[in-house]
Protein backbone atom coordinates (compact mmCIF):
# COMPACT_ATOMS: atom_id res chain seq x y z
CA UNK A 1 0.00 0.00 0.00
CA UNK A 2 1.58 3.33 -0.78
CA UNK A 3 1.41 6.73 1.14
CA UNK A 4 -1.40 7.67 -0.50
CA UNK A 5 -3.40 4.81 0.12
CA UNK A 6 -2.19 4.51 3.76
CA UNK A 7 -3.64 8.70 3.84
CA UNK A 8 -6.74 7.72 2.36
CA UNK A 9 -7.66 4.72 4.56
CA UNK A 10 -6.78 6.99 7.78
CA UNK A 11 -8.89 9.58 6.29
CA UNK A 12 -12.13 6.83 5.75
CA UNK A 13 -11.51 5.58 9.04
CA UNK A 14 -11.40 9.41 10.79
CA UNK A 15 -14.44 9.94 8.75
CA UNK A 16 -16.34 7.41 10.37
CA UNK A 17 -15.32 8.25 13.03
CA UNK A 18 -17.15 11.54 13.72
CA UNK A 19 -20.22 10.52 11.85
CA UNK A 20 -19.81 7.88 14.80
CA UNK A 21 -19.81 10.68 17.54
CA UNK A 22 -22.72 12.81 15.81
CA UNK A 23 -24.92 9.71 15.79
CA UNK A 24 -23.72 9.40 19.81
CA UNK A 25 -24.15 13.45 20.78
CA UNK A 26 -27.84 13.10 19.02
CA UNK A 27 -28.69 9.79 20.95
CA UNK A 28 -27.31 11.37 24.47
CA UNK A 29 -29.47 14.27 24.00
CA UNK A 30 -32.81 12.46 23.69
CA UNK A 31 -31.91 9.38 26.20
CA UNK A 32 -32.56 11.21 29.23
CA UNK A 33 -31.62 10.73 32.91
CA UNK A 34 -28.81 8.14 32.42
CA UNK A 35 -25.35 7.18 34.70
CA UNK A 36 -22.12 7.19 32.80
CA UNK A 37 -19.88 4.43 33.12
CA UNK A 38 -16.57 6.09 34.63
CA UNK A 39 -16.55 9.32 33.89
CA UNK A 40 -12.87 9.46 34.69
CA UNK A 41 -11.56 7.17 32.03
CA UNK A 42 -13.40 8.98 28.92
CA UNK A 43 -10.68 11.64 28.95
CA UNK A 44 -8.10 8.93 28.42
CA UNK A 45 -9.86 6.88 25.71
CA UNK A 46 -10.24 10.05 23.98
CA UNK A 47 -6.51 10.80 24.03
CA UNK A 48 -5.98 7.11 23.09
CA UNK A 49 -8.38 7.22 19.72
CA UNK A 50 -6.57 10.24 19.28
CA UNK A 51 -3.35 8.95 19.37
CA UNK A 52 -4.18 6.49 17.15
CA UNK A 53 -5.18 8.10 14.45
CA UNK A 54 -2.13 10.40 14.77
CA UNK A 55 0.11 7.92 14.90
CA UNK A 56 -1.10 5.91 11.75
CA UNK A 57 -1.38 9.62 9.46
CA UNK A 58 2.34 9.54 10.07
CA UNK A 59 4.13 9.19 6.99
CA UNK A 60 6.24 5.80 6.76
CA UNK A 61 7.67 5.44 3.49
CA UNK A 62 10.53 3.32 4.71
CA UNK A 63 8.38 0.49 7.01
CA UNK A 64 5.86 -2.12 5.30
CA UNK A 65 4.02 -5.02 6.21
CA UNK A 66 3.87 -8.15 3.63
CA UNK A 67 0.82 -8.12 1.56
CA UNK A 68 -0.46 -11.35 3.59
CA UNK A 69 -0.43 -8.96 7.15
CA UNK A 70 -1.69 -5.91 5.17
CA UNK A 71 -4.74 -8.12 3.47
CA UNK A 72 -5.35 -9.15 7.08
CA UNK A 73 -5.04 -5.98 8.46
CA UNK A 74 -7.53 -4.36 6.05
CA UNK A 75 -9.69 -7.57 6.52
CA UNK A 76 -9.47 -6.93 10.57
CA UNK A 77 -10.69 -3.12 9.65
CA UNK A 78 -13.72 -4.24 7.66
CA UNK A 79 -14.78 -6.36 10.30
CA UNK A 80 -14.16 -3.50 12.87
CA UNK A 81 -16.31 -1.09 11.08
CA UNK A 82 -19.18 -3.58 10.14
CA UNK A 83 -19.06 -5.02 13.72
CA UNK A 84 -19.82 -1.15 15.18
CA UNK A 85 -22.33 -0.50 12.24
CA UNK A 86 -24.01 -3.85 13.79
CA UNK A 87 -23.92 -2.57 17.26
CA UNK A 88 -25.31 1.33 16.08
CA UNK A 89 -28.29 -0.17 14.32
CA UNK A 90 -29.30 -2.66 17.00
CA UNK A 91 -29.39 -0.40 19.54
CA UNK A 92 -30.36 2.41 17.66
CA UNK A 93 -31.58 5.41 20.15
CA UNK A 94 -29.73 3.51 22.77
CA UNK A 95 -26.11 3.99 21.88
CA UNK A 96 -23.26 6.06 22.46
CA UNK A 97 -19.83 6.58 22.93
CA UNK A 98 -19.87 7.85 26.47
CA UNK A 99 -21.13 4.70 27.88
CA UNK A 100 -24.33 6.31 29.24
CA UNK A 101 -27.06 3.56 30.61
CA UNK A 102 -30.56 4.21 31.88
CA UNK A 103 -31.56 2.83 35.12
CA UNK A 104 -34.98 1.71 32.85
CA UNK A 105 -32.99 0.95 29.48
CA UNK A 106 -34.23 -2.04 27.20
CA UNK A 107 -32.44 -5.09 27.57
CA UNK A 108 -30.65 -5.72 24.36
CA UNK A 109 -30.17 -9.39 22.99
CA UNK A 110 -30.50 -8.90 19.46
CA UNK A 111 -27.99 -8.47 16.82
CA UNK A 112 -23.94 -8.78 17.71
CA UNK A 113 -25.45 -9.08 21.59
CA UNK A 114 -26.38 -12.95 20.55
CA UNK A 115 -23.33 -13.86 20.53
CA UNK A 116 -20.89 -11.51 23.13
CA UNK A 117 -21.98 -8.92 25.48
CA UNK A 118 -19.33 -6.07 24.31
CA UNK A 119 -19.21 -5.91 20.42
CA UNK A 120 -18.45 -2.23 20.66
CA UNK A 121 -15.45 -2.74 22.31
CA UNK A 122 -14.52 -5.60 20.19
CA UNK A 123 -14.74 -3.20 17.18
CA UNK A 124 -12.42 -1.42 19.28
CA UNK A 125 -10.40 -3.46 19.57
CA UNK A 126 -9.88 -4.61 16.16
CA UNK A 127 -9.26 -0.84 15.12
CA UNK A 128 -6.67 0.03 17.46
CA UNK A 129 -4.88 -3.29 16.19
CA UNK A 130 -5.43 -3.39 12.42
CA UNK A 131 -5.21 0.37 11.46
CA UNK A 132 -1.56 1.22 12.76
CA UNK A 133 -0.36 -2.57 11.21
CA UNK A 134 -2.34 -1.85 7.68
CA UNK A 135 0.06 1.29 7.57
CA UNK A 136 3.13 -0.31 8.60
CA UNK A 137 3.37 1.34 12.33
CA UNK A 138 3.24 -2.78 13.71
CA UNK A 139 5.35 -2.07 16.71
CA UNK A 140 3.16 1.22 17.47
CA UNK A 141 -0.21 -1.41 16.79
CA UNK A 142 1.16 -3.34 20.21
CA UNK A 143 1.83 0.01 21.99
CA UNK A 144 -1.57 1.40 21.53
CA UNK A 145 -3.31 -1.81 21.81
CA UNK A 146 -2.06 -2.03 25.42
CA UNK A 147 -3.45 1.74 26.00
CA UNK A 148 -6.61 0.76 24.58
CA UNK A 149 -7.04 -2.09 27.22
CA UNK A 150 -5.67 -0.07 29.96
CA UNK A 151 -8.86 2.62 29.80
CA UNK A 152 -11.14 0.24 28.79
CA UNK A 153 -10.88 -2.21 31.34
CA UNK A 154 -12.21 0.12 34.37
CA UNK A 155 -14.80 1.38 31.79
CA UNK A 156 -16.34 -2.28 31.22
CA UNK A 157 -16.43 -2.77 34.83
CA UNK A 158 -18.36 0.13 35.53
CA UNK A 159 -20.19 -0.19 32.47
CA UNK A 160 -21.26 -3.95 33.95
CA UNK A 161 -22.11 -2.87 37.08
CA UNK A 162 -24.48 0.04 35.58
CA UNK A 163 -26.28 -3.05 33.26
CA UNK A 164 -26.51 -5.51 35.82
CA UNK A 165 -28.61 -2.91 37.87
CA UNK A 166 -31.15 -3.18 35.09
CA UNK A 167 -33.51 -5.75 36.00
CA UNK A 168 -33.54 -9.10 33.76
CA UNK A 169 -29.60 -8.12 31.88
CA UNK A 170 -28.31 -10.93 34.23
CA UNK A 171 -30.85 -13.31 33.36
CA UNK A 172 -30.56 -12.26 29.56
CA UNK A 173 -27.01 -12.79 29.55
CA UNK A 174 -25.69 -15.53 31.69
CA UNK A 175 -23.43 -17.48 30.50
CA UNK A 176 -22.30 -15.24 27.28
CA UNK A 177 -18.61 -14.41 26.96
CA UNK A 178 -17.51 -11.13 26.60
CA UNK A 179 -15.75 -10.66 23.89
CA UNK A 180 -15.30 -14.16 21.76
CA UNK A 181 -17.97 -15.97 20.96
CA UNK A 182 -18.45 -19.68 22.11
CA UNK A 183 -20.69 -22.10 20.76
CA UNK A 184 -23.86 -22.80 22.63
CA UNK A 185 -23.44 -19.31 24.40
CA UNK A 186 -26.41 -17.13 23.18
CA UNK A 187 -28.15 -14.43 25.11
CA UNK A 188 -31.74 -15.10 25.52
CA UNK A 189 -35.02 -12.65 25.47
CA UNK A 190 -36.67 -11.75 28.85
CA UNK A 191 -40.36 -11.61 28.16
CA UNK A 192 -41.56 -8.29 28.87
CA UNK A 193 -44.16 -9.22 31.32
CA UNK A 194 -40.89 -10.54 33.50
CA UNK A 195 -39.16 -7.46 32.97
CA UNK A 196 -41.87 -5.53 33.87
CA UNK A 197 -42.28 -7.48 36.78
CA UNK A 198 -38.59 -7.47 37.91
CA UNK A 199 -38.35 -3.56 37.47
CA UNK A 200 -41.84 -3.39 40.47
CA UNK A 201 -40.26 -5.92 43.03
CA UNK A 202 -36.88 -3.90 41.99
CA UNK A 203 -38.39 -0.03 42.39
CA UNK A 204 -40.40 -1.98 45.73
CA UNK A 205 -37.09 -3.40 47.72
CA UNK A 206 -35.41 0.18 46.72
CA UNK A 207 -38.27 2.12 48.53
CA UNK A 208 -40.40 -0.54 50.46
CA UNK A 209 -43.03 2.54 51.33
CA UNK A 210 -43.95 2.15 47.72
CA UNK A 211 -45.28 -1.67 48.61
CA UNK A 212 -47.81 -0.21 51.05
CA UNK A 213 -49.08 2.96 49.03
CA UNK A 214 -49.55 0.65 46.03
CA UNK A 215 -52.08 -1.42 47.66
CA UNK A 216 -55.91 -0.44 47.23
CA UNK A 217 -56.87 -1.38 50.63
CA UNK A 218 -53.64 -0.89 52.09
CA UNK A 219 -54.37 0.78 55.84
């Protein structure tokens, strides 16, 4: 791949990347009341997607890849971006990039969530790999992979704990891997008559005066 290849796939890639964040800044605006999943660490992952992107715009005339790790590479990038295009459309009004969840969000199981409970972050993960290698910066690909994991690690944690306050998401998702899919693993649909169900006893044990008041005959 020459330079001007290399400029033009960075260029794609940046491009997608802040359709990306205006389809996120529209969703946040009409989700409502919702926690964000460390706060703390969004800084950092923006200086990391940052980075990476600078990094791979570098011009490196003098490094290459063989064609078998650039076709893989490129292949790895394809997947990343159809993988997140997944993601946006299943969740539609739901997602963003600030890892804001609604207490009362809709449990997800369609789509990429079938399979793994973090396809965003496996797009991720494929990006901050497969760009920097496709343009020959493979030693910079390892570098910024390691960043990547570094802020995203306390993110997914919090991110988990925010879900798993949602009532059904553990039920819906036992048993599914993260980030690789295994066979037999599949998230399942909660009925919504259960979920409505789980989110009274839930709203009841976090203010037991609502158990009384709700009551007709209650005295």
């Amino acid at each position: 791949m020459n330079q001007r290849a290399r400029t033009a796939l960075v260029l794609a890639t940046g491009l997608q990347r802040l359709v990306e964040l205006r389809i996120s800044s529209r969703n946040r605006a009409r989700l409502g009341r919702a926690e964000q999943a460390s706060p703390a660490t969004y800084p950092a992952m923006v200086a990391a997607h940052v980075a990476l992107f600078a990094v791979s715009s570098w011009p490196r005339s003098g490094r290459r890849v063989s064609r078998s790790m650039e076709v893989a590479a490129l292949a790895g990038l394809a997947a990343s971006a159809g993988l997140r295009l997944w993601v946006i459309r299943t969740l539609g009004a739901s997602w963003n990039v600030t890892a804001h969840v609604p207490p009362d969000g809709r449990i997800e199981t369609g789509g990429p969530y079938r399979y793994v409970r973090h396809p965003n972050y496996v797009a991720v993960a494929l990006e901050f790999a497969c760009l920097p290698i496709a343009v020959g910066a493979c030693p910079e690909a390892v570098v910024l992979s390691l960043a990547d994991a570094a802020v995203l690690a306390p993110r997914i944690r919090a991110e988990e704990r925010l879900l798993d306050a949602i009532p059904g998401y553990r039920e819906a998702f036992r048993g599914v891997p993260r980030f690789i899919p295994r066979p037999g693993r599949r998230s399942r649909q909660i009925p919504a008559s259960d979920s409505q169900s789980r989110v009274v006893r839930s709203r009841n044990v976090r203010y037991p005066q609502l158990m009384a008041t709700s009551l007709p005959n209650a005295r």
